[in-house]
C-alpha atoms as a PDB file:
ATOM      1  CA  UNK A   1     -13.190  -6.899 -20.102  1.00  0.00           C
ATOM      2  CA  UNK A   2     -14.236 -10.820 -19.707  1.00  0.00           C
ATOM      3  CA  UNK A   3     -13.968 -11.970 -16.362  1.00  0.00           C
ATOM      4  CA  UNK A   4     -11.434 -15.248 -16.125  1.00  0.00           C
ATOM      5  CA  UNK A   5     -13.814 -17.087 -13.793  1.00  0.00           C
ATOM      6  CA  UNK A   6     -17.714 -16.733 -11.711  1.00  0.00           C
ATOM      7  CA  UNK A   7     -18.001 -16.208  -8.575  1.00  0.00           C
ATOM      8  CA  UNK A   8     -19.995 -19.811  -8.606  1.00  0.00           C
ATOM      9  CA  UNK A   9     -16.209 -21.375  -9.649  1.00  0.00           C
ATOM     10  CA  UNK A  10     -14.776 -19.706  -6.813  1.00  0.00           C
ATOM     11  CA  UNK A  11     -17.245 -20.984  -4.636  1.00  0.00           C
ATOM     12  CA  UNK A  12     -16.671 -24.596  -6.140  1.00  0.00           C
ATOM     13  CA  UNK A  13     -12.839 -23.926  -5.476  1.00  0.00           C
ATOM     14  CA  UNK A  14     -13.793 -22.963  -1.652  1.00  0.00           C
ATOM     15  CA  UNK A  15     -16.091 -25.719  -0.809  1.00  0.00           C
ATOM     16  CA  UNK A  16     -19.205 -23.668   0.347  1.00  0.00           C
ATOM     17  CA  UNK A  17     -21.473 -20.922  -1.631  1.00  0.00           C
ATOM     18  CA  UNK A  18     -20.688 -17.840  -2.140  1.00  0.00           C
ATOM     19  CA  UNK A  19     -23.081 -15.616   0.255  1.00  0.00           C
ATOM     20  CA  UNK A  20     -24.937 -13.229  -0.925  1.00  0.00           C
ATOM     21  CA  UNK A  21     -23.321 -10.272   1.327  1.00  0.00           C
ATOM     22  CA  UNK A  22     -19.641 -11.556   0.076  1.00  0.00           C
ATOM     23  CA  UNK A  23     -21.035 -12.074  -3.770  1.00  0.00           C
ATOM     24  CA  UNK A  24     -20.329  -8.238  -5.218  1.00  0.00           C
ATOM     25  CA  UNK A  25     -16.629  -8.208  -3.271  1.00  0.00           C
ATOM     26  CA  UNK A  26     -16.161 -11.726  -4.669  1.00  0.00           C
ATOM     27  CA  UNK A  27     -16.991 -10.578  -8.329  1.00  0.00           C
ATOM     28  CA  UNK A  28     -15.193  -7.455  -8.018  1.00  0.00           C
ATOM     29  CA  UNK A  29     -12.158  -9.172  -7.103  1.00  0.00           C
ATOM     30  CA  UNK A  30     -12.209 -11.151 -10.028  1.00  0.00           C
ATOM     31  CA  UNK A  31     -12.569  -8.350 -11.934  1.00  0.00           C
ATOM     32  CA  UNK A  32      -9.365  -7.257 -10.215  1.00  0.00           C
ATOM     33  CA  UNK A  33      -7.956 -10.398 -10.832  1.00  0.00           C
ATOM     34  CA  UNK A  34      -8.359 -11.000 -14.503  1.00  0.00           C
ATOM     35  CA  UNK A  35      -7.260  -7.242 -15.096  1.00  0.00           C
ATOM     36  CA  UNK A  36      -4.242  -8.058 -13.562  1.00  0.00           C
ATOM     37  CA  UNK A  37      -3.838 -11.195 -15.722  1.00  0.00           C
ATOM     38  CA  UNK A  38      -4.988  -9.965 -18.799  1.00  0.00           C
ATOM     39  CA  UNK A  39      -1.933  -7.087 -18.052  1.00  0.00           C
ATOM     40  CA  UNK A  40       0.455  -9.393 -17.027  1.00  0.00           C
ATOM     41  CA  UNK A  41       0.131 -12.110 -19.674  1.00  0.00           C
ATOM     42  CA  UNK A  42       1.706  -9.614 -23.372  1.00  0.00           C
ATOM     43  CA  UNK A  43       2.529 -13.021 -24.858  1.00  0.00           C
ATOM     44  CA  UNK A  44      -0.430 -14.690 -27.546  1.00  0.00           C
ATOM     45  CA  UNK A  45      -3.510 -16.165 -26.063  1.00  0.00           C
ATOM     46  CA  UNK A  46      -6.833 -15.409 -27.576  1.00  0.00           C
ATOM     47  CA  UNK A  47      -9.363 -13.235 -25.952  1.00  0.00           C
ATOM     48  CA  UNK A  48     -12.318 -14.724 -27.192  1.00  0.00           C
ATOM     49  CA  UNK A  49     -10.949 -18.605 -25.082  1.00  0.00           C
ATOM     50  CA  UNK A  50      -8.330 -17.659 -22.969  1.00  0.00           C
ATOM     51  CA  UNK A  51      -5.854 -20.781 -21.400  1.00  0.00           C
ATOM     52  CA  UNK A  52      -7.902 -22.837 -19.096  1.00  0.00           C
ATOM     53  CA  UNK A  53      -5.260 -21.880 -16.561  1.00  0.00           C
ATOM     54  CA  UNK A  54      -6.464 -18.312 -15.937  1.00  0.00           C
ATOM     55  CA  UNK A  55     -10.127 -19.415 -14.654  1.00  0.00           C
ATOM     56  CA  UNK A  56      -7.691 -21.200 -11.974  1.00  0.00           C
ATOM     57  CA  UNK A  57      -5.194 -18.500 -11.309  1.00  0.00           C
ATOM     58  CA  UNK A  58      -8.475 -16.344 -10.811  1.00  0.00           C
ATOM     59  CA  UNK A  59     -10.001 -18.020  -8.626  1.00  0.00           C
ATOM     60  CA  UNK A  60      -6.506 -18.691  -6.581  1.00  0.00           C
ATOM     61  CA  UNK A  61      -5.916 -14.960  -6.260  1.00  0.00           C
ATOM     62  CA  UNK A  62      -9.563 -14.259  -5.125  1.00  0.00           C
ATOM     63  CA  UNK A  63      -9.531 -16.844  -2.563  1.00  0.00           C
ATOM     64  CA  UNK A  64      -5.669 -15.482  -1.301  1.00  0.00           C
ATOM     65  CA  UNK A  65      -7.358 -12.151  -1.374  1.00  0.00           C
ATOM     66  CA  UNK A  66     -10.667 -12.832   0.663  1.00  0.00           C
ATOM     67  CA  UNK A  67      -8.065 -14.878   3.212  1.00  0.00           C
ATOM     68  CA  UNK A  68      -6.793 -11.412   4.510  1.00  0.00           C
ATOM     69  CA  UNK A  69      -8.353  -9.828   7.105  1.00  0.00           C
ATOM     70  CA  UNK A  70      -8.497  -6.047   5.752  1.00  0.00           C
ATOM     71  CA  UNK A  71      -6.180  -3.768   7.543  1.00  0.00           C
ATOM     72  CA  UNK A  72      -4.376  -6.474   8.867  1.00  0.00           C
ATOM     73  CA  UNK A  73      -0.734  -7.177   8.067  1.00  0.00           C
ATOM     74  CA  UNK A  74       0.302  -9.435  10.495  1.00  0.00           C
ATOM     75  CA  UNK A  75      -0.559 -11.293  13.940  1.00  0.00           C
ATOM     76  CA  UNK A  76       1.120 -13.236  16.106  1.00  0.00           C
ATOM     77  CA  UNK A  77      -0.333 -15.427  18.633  1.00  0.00           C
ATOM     78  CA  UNK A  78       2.246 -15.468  21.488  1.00  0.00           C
ATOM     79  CA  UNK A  79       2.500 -12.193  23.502  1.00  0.00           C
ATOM     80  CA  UNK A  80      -0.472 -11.139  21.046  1.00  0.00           C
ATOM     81  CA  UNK A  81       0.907  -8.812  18.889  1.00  0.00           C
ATOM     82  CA  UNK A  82      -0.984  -7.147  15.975  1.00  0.00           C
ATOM     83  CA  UNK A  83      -0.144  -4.493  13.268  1.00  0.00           C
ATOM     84  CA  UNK A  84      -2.748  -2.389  11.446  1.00  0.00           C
ATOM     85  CA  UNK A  85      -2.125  -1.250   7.594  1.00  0.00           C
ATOM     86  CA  UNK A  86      -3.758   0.928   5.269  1.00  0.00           C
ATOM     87  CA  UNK A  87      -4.338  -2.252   3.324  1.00  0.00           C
ATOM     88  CA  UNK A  88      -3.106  -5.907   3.987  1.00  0.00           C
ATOM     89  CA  UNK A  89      -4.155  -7.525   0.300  1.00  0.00           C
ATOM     90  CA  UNK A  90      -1.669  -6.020  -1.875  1.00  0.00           C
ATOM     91  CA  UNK A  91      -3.510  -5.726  -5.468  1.00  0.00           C
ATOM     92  CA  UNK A  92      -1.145  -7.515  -7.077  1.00  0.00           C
ATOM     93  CA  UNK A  93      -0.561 -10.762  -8.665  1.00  0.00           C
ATOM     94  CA  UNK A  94       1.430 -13.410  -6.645  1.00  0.00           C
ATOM     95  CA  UNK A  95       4.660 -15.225  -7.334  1.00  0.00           C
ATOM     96  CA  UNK A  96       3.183 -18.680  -7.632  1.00  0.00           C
ATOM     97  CA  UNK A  97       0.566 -16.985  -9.979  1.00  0.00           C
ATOM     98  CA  UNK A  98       3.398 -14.803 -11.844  1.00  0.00           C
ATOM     99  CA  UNK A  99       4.912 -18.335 -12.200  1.00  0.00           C
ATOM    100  CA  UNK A 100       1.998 -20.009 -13.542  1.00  0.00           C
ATOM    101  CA  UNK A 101       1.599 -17.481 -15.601  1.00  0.00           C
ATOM    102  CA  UNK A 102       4.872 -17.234 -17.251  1.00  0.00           C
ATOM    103  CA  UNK A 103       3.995 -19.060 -20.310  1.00  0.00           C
ATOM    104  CA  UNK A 104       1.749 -16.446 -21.703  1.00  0.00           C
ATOM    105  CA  UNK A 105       4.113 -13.619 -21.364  1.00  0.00           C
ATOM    106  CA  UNK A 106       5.869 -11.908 -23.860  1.00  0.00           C
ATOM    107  CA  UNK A 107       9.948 -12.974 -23.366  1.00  0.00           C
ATOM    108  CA  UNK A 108      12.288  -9.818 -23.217  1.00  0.00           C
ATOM    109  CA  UNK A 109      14.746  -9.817 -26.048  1.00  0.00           C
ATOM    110  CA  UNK A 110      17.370  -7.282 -26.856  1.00  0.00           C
ATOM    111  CA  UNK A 111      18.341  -5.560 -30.409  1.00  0.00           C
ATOM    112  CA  UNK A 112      21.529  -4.226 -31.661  1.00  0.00           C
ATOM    113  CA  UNK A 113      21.455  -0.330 -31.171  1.00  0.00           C
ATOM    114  CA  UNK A 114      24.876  -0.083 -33.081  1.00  0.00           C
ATOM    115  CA  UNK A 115      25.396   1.075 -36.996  1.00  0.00           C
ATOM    116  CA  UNK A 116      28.385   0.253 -38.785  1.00  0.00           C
ATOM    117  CA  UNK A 117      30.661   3.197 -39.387  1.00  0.00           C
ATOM    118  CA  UNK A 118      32.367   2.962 -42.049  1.00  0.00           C
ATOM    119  CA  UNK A 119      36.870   2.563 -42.162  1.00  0.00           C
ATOM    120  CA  UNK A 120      38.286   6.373 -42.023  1.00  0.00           C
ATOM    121  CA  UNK A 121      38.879   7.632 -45.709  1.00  0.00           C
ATOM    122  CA  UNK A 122      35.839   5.948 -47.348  1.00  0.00           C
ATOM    123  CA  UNK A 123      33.212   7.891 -47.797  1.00  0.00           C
ATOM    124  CA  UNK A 124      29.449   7.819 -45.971  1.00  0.00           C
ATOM    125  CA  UNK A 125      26.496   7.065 -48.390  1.00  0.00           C
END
């Protein structure tokens, strides 16, 4: 699968380079990130030059993502308190991504499930 975005955009997006310890986390999760895209957005958009917007929801998510200390869920700063999780970064997309996102997604729709039955006496073809 294409990637939505470089690690060198996300880097641009941050402000500073991406280092060369953080590069391989930083391109997986864009790999993670434009899965989750890609699988989110059913609606049309072409594969071969996907909506400008996805390069920038990438590179949003990644940066949310490498924000989280791993294993952390929360802190707070008076009476110190900390609590430890399996994993903090939930793989998943976010709301304000969800919402950016909501123009390339199929709409749900309903059908009729119903048949006409026919008036008592009349015969069924």
């Amino acid at each position: 699968m294409k990637r939505f975005a470089t690690a060198e955009d996300v880097a641009a997006r941050l402000g500073r380079p991406v280092l060369d310890d953080e590069r391989p986390r930083v391109e997986a999760l864009l790999d993670d990130a434009s899965a989750l895209i890609a699988e989110h957005c059913t609606g049309t958009w072409s594969p071969e030059a996907p909506p400008a917007s996805f390069r920038v929801i990438a590179c949003a998510e990644v940066i949310r993502w490498l924000s989280v200390t791993p294993g952390v869920v929360s802190e707070r700063t008076g009476e110190l308190e900390i609590q430890f999780a399996a994993s903090a970064a939930q793989a998943g997309l976010s709301e304000a991504a969800k919402s950016g996102l909501r123009r390339y997604r199929r709409a749900l729709s309903s059908i009729p499930l119903a048949r006409e039955v026919p008036p008592s006496g009349t015969p069924s073809p």
